[in-house]
C-alpha atoms as a PDB file:
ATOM      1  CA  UNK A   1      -1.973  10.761  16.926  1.00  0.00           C
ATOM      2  CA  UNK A   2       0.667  11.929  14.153  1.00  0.00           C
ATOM      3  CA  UNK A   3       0.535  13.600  10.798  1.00  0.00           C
ATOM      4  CA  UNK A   4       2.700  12.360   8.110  1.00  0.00           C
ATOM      5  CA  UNK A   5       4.444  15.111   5.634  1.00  0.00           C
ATOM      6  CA  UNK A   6       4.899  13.404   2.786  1.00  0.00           C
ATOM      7  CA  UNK A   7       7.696  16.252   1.118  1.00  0.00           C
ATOM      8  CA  UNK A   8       9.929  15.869   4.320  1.00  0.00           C
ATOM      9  CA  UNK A   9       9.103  12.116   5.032  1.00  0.00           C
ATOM     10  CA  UNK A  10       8.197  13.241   8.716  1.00  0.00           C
ATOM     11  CA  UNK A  11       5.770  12.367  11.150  1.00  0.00           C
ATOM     12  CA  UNK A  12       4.446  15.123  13.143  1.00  0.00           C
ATOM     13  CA  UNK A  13       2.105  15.056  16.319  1.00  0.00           C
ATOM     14  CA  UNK A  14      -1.299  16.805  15.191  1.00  0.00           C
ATOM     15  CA  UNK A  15      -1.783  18.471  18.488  1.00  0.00           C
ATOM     16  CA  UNK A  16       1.799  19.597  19.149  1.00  0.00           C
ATOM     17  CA  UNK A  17       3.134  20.078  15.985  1.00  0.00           C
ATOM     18  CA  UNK A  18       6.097  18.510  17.250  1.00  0.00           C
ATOM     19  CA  UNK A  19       8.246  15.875  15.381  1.00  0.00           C
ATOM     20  CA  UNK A  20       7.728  12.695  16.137  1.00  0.00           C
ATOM     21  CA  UNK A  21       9.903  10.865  13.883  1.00  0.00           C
ATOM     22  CA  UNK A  22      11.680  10.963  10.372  1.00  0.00           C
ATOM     23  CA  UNK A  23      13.913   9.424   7.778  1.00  0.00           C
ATOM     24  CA  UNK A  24      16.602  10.499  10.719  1.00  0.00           C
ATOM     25  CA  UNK A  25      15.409   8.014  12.737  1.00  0.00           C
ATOM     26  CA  UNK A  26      16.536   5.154   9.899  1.00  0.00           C
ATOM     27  CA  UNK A  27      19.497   6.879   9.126  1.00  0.00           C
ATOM     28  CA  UNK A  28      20.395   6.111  12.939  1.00  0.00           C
ATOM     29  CA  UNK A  29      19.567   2.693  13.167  1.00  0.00           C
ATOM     30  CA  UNK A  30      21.336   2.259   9.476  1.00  0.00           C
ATOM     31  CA  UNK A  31      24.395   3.557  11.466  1.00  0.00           C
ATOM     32  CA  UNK A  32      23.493   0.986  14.251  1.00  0.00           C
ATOM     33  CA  UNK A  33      22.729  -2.045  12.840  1.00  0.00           C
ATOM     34  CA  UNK A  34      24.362  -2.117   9.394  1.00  0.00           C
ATOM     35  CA  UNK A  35      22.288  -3.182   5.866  1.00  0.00           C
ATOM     36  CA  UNK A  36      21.416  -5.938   7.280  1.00  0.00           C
ATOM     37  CA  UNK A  37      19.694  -4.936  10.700  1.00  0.00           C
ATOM     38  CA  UNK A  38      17.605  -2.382   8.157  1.00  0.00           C
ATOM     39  CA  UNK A  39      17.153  -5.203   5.356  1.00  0.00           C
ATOM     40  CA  UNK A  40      15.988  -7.436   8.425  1.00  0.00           C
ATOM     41  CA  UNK A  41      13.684  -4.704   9.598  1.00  0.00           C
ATOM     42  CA  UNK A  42      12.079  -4.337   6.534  1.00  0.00           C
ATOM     43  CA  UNK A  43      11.593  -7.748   6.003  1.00  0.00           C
ATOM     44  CA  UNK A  44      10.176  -7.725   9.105  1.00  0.00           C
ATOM     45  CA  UNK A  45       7.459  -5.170   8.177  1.00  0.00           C
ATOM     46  CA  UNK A  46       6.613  -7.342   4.415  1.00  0.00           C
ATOM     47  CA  UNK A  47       5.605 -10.030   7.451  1.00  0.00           C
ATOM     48  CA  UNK A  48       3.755  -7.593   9.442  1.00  0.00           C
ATOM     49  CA  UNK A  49       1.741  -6.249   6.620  1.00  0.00           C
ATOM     50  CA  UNK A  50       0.959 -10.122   5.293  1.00  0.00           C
ATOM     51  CA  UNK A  51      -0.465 -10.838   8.106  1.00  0.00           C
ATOM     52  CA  UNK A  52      -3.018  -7.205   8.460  1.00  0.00           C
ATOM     53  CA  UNK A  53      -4.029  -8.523   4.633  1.00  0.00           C
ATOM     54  CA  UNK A  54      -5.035 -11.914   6.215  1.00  0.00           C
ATOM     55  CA  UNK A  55      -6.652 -10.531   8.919  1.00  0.00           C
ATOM     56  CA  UNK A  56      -8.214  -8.217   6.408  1.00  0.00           C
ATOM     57  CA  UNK A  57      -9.645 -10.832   4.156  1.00  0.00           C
ATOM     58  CA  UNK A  58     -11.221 -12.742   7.589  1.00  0.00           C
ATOM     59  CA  UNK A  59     -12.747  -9.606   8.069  1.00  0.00           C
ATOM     60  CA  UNK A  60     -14.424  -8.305   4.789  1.00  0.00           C
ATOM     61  CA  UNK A  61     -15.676 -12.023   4.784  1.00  0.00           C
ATOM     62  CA  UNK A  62     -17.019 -12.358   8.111  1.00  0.00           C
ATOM     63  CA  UNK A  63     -18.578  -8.602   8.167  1.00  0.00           C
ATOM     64  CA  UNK A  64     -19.095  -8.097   4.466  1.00  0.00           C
ATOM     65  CA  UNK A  65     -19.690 -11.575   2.967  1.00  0.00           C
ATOM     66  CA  UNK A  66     -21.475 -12.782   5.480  1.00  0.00           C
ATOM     67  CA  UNK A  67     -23.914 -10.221   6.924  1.00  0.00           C
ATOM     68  CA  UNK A  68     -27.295 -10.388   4.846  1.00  0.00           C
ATOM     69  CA  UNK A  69     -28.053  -6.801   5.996  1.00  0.00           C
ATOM     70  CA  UNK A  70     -24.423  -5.270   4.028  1.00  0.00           C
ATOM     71  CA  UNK A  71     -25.109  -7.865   0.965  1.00  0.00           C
ATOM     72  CA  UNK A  72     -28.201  -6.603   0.982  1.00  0.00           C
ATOM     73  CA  UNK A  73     -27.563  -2.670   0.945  1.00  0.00           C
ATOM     74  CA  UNK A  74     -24.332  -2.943  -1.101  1.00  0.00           C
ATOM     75  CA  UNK A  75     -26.865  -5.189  -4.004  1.00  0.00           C
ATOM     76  CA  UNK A  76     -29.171  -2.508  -3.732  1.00  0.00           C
ATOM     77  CA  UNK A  77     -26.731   0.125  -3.823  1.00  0.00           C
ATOM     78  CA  UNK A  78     -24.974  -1.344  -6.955  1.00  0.00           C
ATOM     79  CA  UNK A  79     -28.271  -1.501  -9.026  1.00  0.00           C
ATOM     80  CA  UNK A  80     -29.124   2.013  -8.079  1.00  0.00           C
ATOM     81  CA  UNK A  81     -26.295   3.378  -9.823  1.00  0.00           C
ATOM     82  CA  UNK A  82     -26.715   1.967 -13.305  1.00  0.00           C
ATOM     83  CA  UNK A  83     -26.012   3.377 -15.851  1.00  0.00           C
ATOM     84  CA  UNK A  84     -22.876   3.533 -14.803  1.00  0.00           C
ATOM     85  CA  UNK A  85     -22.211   6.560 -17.960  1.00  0.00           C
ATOM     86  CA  UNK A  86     -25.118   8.849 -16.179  1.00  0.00           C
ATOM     87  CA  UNK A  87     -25.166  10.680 -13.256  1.00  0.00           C
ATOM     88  CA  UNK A  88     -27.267   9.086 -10.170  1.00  0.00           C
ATOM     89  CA  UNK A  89     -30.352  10.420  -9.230  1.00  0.00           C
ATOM     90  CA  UNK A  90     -30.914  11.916  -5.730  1.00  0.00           C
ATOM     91  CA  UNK A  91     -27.157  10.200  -4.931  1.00  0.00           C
ATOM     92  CA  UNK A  92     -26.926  12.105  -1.406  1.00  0.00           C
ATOM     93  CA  UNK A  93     -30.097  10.178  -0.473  1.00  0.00           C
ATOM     94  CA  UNK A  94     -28.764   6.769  -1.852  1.00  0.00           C
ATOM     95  CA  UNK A  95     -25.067   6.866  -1.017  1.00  0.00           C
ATOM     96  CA  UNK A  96     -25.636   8.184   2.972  1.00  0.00           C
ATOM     97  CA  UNK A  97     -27.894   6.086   3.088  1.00  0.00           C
ATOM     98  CA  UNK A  98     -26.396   2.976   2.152  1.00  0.00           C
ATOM     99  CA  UNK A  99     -23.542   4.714   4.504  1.00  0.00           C
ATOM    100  CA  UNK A 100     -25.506   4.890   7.805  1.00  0.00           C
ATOM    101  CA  UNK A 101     -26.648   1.073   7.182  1.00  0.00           C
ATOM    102  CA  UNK A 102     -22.817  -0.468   7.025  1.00  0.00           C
ATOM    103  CA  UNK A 103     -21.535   2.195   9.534  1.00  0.00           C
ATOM    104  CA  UNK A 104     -20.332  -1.029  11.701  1.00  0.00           C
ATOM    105  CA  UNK A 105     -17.268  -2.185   9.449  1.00  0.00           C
ATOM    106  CA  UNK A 106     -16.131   1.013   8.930  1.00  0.00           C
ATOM    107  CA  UNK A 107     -14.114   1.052  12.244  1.00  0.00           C
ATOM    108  CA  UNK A 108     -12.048  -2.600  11.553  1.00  0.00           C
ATOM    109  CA  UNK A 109     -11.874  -0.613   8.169  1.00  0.00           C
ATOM    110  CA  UNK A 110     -10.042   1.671   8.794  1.00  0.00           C
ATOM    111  CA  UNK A 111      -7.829   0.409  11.007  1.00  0.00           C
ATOM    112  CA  UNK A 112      -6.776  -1.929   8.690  1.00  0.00           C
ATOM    113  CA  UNK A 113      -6.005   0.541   6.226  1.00  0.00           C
ATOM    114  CA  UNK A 114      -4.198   2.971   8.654  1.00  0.00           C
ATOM    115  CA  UNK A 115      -2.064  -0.428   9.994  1.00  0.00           C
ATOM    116  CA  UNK A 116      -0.723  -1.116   6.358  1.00  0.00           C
ATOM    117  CA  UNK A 117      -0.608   2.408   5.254  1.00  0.00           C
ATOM    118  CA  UNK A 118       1.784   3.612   8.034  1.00  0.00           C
ATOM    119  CA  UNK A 119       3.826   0.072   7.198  1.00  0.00           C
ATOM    120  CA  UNK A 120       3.694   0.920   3.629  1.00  0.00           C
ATOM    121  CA  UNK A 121       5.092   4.699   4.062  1.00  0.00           C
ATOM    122  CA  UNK A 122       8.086   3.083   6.319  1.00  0.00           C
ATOM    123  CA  UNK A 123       9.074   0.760   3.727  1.00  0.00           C
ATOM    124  CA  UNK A 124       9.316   3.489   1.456  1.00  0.00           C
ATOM    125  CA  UNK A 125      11.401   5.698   3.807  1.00  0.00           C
ATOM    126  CA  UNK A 126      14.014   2.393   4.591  1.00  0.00           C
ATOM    127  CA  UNK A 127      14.161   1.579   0.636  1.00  0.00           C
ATOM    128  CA  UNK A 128      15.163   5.333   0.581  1.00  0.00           C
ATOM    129  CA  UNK A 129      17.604   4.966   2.953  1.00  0.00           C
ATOM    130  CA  UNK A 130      18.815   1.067   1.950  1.00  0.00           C
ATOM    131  CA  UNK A 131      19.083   3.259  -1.632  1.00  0.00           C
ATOM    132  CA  UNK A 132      20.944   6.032  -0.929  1.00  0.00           C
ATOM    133  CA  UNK A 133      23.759   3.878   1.451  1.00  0.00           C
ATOM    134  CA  UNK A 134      24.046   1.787  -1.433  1.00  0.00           C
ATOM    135  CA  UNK A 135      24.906   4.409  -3.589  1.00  0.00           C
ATOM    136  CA  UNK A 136      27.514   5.939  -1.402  1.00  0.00           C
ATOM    137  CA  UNK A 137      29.255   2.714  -0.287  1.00  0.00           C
ATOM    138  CA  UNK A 138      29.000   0.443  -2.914  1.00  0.00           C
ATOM    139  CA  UNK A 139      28.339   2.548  -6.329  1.00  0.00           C
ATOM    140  CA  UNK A 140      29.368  -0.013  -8.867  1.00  0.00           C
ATOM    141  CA  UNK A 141      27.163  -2.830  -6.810  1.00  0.00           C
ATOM    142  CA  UNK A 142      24.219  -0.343  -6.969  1.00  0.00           C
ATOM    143  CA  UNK A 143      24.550   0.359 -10.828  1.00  0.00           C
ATOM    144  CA  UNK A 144      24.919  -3.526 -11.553  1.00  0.00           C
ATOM    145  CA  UNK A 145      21.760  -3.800 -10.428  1.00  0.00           C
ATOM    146  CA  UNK A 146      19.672  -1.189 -11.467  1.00  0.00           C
ATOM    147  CA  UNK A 147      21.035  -1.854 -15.399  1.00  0.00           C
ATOM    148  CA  UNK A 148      20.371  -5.797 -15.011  1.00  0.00           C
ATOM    149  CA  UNK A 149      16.693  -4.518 -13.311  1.00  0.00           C
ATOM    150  CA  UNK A 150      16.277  -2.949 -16.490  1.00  0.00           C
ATOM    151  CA  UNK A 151      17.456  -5.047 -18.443  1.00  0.00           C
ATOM    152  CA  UNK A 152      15.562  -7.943 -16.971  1.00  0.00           C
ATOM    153  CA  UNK A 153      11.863  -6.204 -16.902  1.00  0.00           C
ATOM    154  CA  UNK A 154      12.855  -5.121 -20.602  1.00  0.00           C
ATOM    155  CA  UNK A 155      13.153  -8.710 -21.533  1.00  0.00           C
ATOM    156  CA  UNK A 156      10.187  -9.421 -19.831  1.00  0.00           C
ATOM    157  CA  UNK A 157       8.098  -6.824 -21.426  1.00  0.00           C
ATOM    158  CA  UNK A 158       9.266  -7.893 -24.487  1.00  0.00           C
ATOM    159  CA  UNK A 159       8.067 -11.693 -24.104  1.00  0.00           C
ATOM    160  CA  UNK A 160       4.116 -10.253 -23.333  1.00  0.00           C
ATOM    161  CA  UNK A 161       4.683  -8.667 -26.629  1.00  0.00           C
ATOM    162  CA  UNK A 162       6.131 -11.709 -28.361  1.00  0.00           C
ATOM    163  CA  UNK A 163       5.438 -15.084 -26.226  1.00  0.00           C
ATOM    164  CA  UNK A 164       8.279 -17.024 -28.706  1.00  0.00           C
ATOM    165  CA  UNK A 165      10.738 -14.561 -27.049  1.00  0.00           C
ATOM    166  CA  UNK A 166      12.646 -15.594 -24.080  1.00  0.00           C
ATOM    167  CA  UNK A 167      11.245 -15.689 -20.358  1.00  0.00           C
ATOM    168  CA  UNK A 168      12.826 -16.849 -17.185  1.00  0.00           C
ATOM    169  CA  UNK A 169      11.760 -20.486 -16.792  1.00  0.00           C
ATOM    170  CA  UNK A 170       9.378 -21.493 -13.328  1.00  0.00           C
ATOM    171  CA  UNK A 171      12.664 -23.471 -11.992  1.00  0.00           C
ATOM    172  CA  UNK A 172      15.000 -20.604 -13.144  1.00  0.00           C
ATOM    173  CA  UNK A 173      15.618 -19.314  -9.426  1.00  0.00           C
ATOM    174  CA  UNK A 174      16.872 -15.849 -11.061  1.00  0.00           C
ATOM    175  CA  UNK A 175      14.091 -13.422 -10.650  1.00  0.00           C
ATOM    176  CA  UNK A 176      13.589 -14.735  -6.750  1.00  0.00           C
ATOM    177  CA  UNK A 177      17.047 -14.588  -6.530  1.00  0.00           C
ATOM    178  CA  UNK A 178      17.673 -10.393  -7.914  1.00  0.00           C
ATOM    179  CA  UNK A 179      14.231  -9.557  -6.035  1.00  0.00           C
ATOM    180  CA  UNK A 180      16.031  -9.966  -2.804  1.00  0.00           C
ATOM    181  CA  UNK A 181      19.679  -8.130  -4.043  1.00  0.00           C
ATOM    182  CA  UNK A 182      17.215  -5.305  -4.999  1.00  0.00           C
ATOM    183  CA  UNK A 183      15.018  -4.792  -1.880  1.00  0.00           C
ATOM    184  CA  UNK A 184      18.406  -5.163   0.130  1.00  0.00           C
ATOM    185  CA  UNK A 185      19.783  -2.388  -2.306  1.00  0.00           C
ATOM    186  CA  UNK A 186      16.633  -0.697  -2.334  1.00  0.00           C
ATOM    187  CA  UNK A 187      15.708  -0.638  -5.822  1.00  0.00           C
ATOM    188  CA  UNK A 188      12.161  -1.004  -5.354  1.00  0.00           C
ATOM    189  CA  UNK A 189       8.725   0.038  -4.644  1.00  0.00           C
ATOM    190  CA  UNK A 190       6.779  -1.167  -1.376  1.00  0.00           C
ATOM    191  CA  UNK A 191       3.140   0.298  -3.108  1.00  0.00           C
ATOM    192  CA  UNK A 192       3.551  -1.993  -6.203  1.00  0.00           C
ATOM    193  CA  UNK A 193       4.875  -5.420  -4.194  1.00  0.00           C
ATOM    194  CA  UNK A 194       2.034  -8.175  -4.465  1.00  0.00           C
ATOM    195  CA  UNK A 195       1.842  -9.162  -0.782  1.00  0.00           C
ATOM    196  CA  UNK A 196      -0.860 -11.832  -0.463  1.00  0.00           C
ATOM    197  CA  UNK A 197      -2.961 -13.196  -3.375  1.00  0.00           C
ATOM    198  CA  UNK A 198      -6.804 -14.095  -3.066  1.00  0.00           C
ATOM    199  CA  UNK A 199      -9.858 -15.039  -5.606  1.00  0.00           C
ATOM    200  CA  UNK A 200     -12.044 -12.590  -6.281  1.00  0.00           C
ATOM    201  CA  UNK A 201     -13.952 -10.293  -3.648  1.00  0.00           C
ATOM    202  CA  UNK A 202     -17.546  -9.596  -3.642  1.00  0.00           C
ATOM    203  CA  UNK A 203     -18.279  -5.714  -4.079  1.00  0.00           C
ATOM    204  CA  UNK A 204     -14.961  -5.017  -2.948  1.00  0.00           C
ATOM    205  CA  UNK A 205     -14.778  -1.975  -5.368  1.00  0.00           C
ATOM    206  CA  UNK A 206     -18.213  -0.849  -3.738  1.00  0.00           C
ATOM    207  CA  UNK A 207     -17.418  -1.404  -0.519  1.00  0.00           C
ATOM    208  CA  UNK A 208     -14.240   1.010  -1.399  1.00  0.00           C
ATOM    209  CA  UNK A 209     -15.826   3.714  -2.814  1.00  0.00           C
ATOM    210  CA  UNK A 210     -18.208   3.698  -0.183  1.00  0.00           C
ATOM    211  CA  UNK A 211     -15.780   3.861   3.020  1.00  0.00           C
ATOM    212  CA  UNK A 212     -14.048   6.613   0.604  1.00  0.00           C
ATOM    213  CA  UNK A 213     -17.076   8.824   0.316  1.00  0.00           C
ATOM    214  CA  UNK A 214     -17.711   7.696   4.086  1.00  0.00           C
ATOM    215  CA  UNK A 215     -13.927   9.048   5.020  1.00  0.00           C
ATOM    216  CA  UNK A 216     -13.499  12.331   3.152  1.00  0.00           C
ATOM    217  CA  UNK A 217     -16.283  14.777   5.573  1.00  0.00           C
ATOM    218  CA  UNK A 218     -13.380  14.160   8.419  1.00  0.00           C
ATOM    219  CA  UNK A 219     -11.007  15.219   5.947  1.00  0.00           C
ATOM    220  CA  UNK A 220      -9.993  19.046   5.776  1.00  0.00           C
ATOM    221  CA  UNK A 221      -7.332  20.838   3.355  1.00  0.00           C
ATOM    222  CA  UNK A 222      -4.783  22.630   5.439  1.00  0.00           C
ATOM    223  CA  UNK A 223      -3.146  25.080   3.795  1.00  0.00           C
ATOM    224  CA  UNK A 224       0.524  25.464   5.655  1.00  0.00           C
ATOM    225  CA  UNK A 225       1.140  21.349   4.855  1.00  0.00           C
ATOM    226  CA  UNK A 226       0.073  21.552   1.731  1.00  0.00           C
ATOM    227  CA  UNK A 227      -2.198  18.231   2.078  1.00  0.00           C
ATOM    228  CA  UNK A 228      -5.470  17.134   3.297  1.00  0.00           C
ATOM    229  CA  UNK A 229      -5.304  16.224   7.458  1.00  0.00           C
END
């Protein structure tokens, strides 16, 4: 029921226009609860989001992998448009229609997607404000880290260049150890955390571009936000 402004990390309701929530809303229970309530809620939502992925997965294999009709359509679908350096022939034709036949997993879908997304954006909005208390209380804390971050992923970088240079050993408990100093400072990004790892998914790519294309009609640019609602 809500619209998320990106700009002024605000939720709005779409009917009312009203605010629903915002970054205030952290900054209150920052001012309630201390780092460690936040850290703890945040934690919290890595848990939450886990567990959508799993339930994700079980999904896409028991509607995707599983149905003959969907293997069937996204196989056909897949050899219809190679080459993949040409444009596709008649594509309205062959991507609605390969829409209209997996129109039942577009639902669990997307409400997987939304699920995560929304988790996703308030991660963001409590590393902002795990961040920005960091800086004000503890300053020198806050630049320790960030220069041994940098140092640290510099080092790294430099190993995948040059494998006989240094790298952190599998029972060196370091990197485990300033991933959780940094998410409790909020040096990091939610988007690019690896949450759950898995072997390689059938069409998955398809299957994305496809509930994309499916997606975008109900999409409309509005011109006051500034976005696409």
């Amino acid at each position: 029921m809500t619209c998320h402004i990106d700009q002024l990390n605000t939720w709005y309701d779409i009917k009312t226009h009203q605010e629903v929530t915002s970054s205030h809303l952290l900054s209150e229970i920052q001012t309630t609860l201390g780092t460690f309530g936040v850290n703890g809620l945040d934690r919290l939502l890595c848990f939450m989001i886990v567990k959508e992925l799993q339930n994700f997965l079980s999904m896409f294999q028991k509607i995707i992998l599983r149905d003959r009709t969907v293997q069937d359509t996204l196989k056909a679908l897949t050899t219809a448009v190679i080459p993949l350096k040409s444009i596709v022939a008649n594509l309205n034709k062959i991507y609605f229609s390969a829409i209209a036949k997996t129109q039942k997993i577009w639902t669990s879908y997307f409400e997987a997607i939304m699920k995560v997304g929304q988790m996703q954006i308030l991660r963001q909005q409590i590393a902002n404000e795990l961040n920005y208390s960091c800086q004000f209380d503890s300053k020198h804390l806050a630049a320790a880290l960030e220069n041994l971050n940098t140092a640290l992923l510099a080092d790294i970088k430099a190993h995948y260049q040059d494998p006989s240079l240094p790298y952190p050993k599998e029972d060196n408990t370091l990197l485990y150890e300033i991933t959780a100093y940094l998410e409790a400072a909020g040096i990091h990004n939610p988007l690019n955390k690896i949450y759950i790892t898995t072997k390689r998914l059938s069409y998955f790519p398809v299957v994305n571009f496809l509930f994309l294309i499916s997606q975008l009609p109900k999409l409309q640019y509005n011109k006051n936000l500034g976005q696409l609602v």
